[in-house]
N, C-alpha and C. Protein backbone atom coordinates (compact mmCIF):
# COMPACT_ATOMS: atom_id res chain seq x y z
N UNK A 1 0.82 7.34 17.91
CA UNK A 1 1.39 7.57 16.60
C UNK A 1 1.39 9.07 16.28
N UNK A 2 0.54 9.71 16.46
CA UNK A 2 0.49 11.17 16.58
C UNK A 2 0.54 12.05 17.67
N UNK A 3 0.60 12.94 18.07
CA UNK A 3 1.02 14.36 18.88
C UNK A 3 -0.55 14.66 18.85
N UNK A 4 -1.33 14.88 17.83
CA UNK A 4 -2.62 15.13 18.51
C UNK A 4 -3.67 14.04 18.44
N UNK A 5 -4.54 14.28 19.52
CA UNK A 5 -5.61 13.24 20.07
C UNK A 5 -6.73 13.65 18.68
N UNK A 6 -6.93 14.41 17.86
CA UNK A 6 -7.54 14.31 17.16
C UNK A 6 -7.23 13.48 15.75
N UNK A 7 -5.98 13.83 15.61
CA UNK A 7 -5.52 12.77 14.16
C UNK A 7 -5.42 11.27 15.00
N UNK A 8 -4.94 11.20 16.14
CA UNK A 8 -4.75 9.48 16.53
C UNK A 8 -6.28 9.22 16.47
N UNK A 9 -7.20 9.84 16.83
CA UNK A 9 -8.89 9.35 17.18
C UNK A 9 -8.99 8.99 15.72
N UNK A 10 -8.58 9.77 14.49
CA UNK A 10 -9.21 9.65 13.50
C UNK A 10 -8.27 8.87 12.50
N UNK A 11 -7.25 8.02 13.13
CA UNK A 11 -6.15 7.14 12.36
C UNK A 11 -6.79 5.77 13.10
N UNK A 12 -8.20 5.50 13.78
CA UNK A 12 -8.54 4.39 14.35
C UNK A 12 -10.11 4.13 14.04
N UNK A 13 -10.16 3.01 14.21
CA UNK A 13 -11.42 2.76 13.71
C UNK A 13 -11.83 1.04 14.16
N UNK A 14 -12.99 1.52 14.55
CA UNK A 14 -13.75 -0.08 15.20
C UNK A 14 -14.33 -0.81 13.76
N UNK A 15 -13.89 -2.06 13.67
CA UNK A 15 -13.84 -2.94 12.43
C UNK A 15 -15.18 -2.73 11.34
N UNK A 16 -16.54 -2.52 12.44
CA UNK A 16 -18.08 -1.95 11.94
C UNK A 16 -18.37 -0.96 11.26
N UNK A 17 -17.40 0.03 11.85
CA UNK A 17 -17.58 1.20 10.76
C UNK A 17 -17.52 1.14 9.27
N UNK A 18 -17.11 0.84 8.72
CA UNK A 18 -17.03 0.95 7.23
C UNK A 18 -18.69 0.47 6.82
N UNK A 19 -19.38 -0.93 8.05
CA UNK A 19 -20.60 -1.06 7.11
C UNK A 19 -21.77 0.36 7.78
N UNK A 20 -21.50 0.62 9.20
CA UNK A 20 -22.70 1.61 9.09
C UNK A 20 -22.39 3.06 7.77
N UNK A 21 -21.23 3.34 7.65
CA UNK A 21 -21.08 4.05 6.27
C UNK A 21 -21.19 3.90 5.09
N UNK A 22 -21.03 2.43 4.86
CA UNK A 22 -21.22 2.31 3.13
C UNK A 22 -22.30 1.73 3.21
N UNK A 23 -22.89 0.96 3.90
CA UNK A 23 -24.28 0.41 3.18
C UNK A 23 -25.33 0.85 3.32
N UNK A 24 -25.77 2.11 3.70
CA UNK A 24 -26.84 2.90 3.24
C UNK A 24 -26.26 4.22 1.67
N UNK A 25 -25.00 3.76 2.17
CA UNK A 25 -24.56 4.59 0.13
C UNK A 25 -24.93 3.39 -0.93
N UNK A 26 -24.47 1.98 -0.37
CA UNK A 26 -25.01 1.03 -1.66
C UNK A 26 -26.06 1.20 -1.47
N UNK A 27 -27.23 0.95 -0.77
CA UNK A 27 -28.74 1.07 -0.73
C UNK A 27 -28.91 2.24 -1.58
N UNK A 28 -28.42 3.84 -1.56
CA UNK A 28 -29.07 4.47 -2.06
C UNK A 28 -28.77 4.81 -3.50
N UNK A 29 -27.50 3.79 -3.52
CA UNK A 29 -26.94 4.05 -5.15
C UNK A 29 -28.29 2.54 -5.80
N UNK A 30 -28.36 1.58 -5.26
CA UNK A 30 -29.16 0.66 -5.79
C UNK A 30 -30.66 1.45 -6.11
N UNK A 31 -31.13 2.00 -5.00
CA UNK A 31 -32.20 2.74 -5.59
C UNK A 31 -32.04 3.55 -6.56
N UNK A 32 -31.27 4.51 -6.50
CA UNK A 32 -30.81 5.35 -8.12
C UNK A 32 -31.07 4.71 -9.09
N UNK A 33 -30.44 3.90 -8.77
CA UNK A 33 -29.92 2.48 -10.60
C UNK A 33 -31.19 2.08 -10.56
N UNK A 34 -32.04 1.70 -9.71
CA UNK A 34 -33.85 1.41 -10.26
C UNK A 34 -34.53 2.84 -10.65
N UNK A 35 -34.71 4.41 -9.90
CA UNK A 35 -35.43 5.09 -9.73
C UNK A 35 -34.93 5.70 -11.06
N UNK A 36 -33.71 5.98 -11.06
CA UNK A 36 -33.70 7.04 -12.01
C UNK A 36 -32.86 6.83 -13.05
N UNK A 37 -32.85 5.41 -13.61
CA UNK A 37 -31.17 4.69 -14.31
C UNK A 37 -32.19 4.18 -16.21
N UNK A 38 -31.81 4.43 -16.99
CA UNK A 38 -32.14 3.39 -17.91
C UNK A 38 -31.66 1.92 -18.37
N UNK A 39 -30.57 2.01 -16.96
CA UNK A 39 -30.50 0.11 -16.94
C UNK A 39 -31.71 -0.98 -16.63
N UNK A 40 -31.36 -2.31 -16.98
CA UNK A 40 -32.62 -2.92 -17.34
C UNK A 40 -31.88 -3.52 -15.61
N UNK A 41 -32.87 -5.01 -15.30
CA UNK A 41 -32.58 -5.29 -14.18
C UNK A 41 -31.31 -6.71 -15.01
N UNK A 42 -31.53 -6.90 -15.76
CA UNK A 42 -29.91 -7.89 -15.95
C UNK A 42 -28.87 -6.57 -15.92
N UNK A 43 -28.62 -5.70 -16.41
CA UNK A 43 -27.96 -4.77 -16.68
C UNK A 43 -27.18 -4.22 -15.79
N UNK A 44 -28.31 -4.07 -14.71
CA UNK A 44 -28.04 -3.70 -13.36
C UNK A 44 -26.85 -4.85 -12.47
N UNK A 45 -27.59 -6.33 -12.60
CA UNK A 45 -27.05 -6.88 -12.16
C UNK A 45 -25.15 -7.16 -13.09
N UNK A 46 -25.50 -7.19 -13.80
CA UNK A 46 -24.14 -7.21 -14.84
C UNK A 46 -23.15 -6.26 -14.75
N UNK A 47 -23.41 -4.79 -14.26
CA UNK A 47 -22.45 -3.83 -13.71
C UNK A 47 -22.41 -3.89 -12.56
N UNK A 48 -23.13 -4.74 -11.55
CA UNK A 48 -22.47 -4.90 -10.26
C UNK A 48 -21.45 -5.65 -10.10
N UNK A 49 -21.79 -6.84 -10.67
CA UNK A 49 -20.65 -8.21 -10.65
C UNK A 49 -19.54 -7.36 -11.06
N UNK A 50 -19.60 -6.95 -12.35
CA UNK A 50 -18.38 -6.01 -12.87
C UNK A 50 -18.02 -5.31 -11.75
N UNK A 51 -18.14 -3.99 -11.33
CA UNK A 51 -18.00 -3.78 -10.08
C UNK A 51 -17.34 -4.42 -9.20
N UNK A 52 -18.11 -5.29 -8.60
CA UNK A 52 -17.44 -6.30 -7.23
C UNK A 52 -15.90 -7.04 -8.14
N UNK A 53 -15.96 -7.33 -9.23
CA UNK A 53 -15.20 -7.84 -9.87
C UNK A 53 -13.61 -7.12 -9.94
N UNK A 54 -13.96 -5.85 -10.40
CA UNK A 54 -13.08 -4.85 -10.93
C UNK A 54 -12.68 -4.35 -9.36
N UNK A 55 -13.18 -4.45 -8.25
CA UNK A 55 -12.78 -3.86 -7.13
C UNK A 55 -11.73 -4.93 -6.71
N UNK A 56 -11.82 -6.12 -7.22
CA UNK A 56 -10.20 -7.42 -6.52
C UNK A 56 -9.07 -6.59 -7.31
N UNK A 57 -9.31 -6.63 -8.67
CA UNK A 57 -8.08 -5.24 -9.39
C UNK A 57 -7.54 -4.12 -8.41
N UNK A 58 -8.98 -3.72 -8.21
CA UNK A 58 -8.28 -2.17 -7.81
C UNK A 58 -7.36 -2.87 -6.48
N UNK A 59 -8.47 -3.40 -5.34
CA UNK A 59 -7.26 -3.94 -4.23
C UNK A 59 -5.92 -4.27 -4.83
N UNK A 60 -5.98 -5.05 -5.40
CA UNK A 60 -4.66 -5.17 -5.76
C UNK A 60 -3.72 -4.34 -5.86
N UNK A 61 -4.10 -3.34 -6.96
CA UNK A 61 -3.04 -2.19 -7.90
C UNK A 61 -2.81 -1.51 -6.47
N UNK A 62 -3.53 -0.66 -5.88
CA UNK A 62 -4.19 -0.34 -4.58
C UNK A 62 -2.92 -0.77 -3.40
N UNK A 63 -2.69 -1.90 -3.43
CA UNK A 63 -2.08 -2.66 -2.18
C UNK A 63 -0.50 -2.57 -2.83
N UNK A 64 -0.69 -2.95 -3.95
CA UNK A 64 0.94 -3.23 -4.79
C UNK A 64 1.34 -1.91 -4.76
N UNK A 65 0.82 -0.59 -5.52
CA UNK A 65 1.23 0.30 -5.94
C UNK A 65 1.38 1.40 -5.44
N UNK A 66 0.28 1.56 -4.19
CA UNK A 66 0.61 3.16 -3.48
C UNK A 66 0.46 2.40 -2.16
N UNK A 67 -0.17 1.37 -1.71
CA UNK A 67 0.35 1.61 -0.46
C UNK A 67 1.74 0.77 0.51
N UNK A 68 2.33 -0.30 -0.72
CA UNK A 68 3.87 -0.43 -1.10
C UNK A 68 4.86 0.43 -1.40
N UNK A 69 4.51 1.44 -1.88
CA UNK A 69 5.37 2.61 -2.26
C UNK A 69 5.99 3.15 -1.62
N UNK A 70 7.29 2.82 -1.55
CA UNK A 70 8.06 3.49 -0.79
C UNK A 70 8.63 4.86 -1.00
N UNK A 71 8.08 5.65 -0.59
CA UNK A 71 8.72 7.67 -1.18
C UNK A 71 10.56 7.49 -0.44
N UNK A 72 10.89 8.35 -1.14
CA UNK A 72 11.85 8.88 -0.74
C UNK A 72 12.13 9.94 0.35
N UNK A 73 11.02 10.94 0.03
CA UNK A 73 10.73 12.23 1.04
C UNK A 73 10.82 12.02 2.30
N UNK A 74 11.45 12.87 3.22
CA UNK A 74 10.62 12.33 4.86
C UNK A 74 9.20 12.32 4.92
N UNK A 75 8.65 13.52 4.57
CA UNK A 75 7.21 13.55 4.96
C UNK A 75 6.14 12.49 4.07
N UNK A 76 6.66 12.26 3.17
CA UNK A 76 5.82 11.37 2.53
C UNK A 76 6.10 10.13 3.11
N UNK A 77 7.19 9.76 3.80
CA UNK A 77 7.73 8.70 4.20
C UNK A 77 6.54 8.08 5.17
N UNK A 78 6.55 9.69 5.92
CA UNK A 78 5.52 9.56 7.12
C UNK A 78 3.96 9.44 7.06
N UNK A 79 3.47 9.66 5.68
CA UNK A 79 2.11 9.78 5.11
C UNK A 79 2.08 8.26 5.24
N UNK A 80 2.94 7.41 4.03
CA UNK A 80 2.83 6.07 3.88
C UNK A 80 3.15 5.34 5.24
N UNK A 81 3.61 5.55 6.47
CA UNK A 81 4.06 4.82 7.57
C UNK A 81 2.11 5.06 8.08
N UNK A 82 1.74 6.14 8.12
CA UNK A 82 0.68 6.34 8.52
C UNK A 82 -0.64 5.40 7.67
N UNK A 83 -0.87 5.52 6.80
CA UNK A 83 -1.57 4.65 5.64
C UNK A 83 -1.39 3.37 6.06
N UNK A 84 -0.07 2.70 6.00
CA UNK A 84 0.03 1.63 5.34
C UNK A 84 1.39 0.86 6.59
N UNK A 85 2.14 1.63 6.61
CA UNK A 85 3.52 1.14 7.30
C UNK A 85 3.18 0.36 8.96
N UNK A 86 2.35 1.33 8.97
CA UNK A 86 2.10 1.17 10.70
C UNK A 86 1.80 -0.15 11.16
N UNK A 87 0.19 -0.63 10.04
CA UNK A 87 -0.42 -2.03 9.64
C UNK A 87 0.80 -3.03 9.14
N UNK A 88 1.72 -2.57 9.07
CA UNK A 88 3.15 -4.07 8.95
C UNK A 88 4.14 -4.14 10.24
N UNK A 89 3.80 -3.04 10.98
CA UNK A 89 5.06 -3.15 12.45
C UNK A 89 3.72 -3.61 12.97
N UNK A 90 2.69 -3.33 12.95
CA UNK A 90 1.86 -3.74 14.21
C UNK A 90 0.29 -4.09 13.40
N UNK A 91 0.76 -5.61 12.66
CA UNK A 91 -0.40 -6.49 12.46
C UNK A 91 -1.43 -7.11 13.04
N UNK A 92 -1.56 -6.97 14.49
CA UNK A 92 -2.19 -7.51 15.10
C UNK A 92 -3.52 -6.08 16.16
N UNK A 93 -3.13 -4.79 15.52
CA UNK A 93 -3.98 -3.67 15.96
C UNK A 93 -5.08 -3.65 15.68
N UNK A 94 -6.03 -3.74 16.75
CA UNK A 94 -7.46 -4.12 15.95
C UNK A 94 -8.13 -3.21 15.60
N UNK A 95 -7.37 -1.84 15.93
CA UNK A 95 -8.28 -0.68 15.48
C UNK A 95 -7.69 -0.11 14.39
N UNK A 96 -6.39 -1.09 13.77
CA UNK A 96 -5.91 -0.32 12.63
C UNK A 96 -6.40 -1.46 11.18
N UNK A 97 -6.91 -2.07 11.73
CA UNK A 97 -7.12 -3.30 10.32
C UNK A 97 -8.03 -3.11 9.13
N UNK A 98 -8.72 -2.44 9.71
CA UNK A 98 -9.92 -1.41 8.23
C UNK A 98 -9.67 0.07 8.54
N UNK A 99 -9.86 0.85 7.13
CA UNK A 99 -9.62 1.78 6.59
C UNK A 99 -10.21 2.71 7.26
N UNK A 100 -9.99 3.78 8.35
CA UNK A 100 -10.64 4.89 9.18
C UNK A 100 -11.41 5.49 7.74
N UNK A 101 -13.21 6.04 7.74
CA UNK A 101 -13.33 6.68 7.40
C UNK A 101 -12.55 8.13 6.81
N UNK A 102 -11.87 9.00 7.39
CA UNK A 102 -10.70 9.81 7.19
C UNK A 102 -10.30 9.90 6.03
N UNK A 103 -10.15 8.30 5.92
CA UNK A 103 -9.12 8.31 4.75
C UNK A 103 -10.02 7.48 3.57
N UNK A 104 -10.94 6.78 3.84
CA UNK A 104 -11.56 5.80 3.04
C UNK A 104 -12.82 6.84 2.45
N UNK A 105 -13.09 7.41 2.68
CA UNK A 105 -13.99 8.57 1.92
C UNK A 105 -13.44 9.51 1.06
N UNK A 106 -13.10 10.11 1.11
CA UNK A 106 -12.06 10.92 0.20
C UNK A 106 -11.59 9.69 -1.05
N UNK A 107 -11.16 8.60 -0.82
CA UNK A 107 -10.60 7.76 -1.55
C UNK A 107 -11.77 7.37 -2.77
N UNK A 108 -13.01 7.08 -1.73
CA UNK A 108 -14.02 6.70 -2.03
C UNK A 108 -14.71 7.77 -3.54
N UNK A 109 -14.85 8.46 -2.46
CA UNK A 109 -15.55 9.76 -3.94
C UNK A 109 -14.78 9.94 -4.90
N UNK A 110 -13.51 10.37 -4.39
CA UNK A 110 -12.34 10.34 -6.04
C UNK A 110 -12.76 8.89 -6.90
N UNK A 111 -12.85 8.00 -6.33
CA UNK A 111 -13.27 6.66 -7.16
C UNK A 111 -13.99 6.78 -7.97
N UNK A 112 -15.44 7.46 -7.19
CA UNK A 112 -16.88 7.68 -8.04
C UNK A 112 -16.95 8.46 -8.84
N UNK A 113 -16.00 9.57 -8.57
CA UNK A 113 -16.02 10.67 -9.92
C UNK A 113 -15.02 10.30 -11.11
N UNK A 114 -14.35 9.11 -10.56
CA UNK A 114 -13.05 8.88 -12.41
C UNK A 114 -14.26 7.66 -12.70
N UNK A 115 -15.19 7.14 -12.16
CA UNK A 115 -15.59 5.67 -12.75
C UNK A 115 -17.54 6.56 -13.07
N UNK A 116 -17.71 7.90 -12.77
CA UNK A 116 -19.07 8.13 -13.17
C UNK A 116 -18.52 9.32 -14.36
N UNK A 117 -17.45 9.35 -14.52
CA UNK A 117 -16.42 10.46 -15.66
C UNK A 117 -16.07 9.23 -16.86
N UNK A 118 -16.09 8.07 -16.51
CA UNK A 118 -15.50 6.71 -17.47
C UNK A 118 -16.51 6.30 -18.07
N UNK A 119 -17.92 5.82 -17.19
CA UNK A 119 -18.83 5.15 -17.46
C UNK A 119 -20.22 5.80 -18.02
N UNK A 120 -20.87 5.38 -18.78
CA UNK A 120 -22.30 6.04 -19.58
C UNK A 120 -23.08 6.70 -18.42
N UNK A 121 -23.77 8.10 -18.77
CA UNK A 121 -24.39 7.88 -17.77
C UNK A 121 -25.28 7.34 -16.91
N UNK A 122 -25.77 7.20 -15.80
CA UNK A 122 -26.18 6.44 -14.53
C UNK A 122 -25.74 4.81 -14.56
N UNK A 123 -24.90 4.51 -15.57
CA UNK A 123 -24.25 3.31 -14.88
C UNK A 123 -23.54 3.28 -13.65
N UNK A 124 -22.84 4.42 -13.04
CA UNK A 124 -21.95 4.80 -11.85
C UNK A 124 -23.12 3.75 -10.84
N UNK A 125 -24.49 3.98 -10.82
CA UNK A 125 -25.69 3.80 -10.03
C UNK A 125 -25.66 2.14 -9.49
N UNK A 126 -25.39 1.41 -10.59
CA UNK A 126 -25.28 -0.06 -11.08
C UNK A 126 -23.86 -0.90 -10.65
N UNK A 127 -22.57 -0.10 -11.18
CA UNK A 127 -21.11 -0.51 -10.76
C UNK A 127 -20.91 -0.21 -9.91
N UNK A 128 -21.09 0.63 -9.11
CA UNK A 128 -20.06 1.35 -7.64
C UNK A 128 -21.00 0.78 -6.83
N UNK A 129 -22.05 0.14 -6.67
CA UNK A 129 -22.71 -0.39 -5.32
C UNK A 129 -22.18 -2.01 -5.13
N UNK A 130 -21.50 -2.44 -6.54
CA UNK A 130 -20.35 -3.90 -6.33
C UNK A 130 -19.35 -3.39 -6.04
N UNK A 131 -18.75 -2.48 -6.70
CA UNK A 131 -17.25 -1.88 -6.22
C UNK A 131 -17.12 -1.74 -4.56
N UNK A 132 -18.53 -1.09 -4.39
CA UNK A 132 -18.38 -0.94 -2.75
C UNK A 132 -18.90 -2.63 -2.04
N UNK A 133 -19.30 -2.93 -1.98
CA UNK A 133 -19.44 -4.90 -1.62
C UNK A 133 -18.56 -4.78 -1.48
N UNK A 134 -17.42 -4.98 -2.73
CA UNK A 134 -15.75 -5.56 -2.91
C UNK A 134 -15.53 -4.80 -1.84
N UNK A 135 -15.20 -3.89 -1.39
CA UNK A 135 -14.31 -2.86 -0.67
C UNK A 135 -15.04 -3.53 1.10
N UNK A 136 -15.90 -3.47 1.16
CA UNK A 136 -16.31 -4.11 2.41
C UNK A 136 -15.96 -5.41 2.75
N UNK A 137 -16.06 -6.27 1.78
CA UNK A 137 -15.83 -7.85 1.93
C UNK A 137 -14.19 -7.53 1.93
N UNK A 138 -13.41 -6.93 1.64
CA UNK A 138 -12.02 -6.66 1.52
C UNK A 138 -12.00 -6.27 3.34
N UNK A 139 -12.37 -5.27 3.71
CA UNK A 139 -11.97 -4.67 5.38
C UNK A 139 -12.38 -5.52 5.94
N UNK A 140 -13.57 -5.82 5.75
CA UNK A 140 -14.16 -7.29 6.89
C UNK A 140 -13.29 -8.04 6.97
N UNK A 141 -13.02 -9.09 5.75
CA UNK A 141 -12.21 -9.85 5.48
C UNK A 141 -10.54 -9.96 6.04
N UNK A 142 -10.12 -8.63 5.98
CA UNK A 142 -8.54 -8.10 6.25
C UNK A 142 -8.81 -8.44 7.76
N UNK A 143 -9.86 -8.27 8.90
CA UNK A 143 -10.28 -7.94 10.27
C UNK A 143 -9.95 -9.39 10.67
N UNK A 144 -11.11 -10.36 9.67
CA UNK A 144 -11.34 -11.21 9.92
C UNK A 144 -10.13 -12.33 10.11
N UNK A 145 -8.92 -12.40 8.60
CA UNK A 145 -7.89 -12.90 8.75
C UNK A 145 -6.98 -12.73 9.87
N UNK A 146 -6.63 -11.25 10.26
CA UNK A 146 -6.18 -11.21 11.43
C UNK A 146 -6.35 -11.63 12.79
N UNK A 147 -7.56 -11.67 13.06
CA UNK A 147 -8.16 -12.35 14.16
C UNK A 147 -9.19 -13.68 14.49
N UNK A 148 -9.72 -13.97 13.45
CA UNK A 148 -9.93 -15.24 13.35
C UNK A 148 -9.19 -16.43 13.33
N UNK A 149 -9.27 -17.60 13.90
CA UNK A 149 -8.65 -19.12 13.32
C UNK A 149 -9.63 -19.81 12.15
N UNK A 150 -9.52 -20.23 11.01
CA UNK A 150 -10.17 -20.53 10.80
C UNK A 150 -9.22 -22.00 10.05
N UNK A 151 -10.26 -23.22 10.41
CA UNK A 151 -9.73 -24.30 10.39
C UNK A 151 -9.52 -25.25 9.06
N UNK A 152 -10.31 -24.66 8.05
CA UNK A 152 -9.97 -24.72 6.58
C UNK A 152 -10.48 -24.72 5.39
N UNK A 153 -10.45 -25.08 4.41
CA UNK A 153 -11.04 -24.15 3.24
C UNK A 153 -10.38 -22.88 3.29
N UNK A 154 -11.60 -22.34 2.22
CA UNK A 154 -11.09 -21.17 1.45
C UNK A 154 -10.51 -19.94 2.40
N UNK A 155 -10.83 -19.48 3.15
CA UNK A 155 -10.71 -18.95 4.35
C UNK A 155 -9.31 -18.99 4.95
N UNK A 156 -9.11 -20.49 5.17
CA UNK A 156 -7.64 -20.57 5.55
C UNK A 156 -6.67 -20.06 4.94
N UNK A 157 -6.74 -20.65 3.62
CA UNK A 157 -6.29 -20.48 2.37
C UNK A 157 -5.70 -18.86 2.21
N UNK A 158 -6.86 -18.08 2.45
CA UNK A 158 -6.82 -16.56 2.40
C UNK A 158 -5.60 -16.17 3.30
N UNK A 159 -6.39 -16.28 4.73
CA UNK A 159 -5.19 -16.36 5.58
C UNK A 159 -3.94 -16.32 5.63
N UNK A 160 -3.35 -17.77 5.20
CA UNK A 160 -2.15 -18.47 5.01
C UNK A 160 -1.37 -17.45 3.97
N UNK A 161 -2.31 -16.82 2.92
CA UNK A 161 -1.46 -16.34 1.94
C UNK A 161 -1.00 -15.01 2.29
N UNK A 162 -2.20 -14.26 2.92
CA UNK A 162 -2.00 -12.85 3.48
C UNK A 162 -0.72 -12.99 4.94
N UNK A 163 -0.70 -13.94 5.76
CA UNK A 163 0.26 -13.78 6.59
C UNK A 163 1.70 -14.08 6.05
N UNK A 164 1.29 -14.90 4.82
CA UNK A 164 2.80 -14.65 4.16
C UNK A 164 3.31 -13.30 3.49
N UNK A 165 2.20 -12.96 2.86
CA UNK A 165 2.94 -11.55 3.07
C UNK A 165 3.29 -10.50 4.35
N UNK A 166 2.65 -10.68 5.37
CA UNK A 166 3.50 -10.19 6.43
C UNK A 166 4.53 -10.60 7.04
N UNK A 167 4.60 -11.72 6.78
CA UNK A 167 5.66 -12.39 7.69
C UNK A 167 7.08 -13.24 7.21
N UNK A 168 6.60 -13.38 5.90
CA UNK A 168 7.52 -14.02 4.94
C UNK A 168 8.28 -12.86 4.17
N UNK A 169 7.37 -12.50 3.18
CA UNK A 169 7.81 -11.22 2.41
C UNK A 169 6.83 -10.45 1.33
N UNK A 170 7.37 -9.09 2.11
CA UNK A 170 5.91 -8.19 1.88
C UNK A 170 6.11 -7.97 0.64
N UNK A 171 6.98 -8.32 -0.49
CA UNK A 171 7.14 -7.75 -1.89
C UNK A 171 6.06 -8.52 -2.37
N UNK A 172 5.35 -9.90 -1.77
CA UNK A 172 4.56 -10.52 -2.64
C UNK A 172 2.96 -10.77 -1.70
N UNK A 173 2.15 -11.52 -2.51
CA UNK A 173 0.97 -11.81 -2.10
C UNK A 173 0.28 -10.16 -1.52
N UNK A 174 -0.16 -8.99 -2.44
CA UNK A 174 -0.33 -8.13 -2.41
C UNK A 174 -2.32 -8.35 -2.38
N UNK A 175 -2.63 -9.61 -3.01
CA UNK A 175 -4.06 -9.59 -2.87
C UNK A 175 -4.52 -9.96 -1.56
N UNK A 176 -5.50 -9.41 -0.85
CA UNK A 176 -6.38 -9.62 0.51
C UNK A 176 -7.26 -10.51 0.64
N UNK A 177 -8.53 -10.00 -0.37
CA UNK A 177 -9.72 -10.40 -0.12
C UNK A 177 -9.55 -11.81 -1.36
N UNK A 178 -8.65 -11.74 -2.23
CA UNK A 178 -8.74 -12.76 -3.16
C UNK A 178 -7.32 -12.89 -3.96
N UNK A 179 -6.40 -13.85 -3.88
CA UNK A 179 -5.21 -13.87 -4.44
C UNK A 179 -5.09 -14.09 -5.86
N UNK A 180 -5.75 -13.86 -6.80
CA UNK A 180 -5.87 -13.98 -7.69
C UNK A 180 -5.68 -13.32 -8.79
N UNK A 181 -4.99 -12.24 -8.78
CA UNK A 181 -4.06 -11.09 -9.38
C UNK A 181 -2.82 -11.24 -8.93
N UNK A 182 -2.45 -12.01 -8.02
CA UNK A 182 -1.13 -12.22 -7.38
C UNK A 182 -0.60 -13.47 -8.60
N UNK A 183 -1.65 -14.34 -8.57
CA UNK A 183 -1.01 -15.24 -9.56
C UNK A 183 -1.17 -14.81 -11.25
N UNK A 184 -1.85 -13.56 -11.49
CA UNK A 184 -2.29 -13.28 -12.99
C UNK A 184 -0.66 -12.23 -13.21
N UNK A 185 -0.44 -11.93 -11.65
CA UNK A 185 0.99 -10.94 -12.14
C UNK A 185 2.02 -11.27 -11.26
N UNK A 186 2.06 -12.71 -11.05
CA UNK A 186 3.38 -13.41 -10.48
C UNK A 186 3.74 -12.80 -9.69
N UNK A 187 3.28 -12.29 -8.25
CA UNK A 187 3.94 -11.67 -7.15
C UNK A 187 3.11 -12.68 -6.08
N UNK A 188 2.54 -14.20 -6.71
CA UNK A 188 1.97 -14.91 -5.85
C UNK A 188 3.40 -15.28 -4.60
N UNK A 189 3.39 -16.63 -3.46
CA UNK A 189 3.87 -17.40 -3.31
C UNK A 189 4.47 -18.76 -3.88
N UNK A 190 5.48 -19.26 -3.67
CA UNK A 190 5.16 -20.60 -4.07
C UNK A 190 5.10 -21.30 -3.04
N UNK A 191 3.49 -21.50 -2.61
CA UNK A 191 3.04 -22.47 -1.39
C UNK A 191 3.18 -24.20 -1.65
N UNK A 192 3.91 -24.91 -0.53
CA UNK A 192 4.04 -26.21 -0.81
C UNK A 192 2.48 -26.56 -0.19
């Protein structure tokens, strides 16, 4: 996809990575939110859920809004083919199915600074260690649909809906890890 061996190394990524990177940041944001937070421990737990909660949103907006976006520009053309485009000609890449560090960090911190700029302080400590869950159970999950069979239940379910958006039509079923903004803003399927 690229001309240099350094941007292709760093446009790939083995499915694991995202947890040896984020889950010693949730660990050390969970310790924050105990060590140094005046949240109580329901409190704590109540801005995580929020968190994990508010992160099916963001996937969503996330999936619908910039990385659907079609630019006009060439070069932006080529940003989004890179992001996002590549993962629809070639769904079945196993090193393109979760988010290369590269790009998922940068994304990441901009996150933490509009939601620790939004939120009281040291709640950031409490919400962003669910936000990040969501975001993991989302790449796992994206890995998992692609290459797993799974024979039914919820799982399938997931599946079935996400390959319709690749394969049916990508204007809809924009949710991954949970379709459930797809049906709150009608860009679901209508599955028989």
């Amino acid at each position: 996809m690229f001309k240099s061996d350094l941007l292709e190394a760093l446009s790939k990524v083995h499915w694991t990575v995202p947890l040896y990177v984020y889950i010693p940041v949730i660990g050390y944001l969970c310790y924050m939110a105990f060590a140094h937070s005046t949240v109580t421990i329901p409190g704590f737990f109540a801005l995580f859920i929020g968190g994990l909660a508010f992160w099916t949103f963001a996937e969503y907006v996330l999936h619908r809004f910039v990385f659907h976006f079609v630019p006009k520009a060439e070069w932006a053309l080529r940003i989004h083919f890179i992001f996002h485009g590549v993962h629809h000609d070639y769904p079945s890449d196993a090193k393109r199915l979760v988010m290369p560090p590269s790009a998922s960090i940068p994304m990441a911190l901009g996150l933490y600074l509009l939601f620790n700029w939004l939120l009281p302080p040291t709640y950031i400590f409490s919400f962003f260690p669910g936000f990040l869950i969501g975001y993991l159970v989302y790449d796992i999950s994206h890995y998992a649909i692609h290459h797993f069979n799974f024979k039914g239940g919820m799982w399938k379910r997931i599946k079935q809906h996400h390959m319709l958006h690749h394969y049916q039509d990508p204007s809809k079923g924009y949710g991954v890890s949970s379709p459930i903004w797809d049906k709150v803003f009608r860009s679901d399927f209508v599955k028989k």
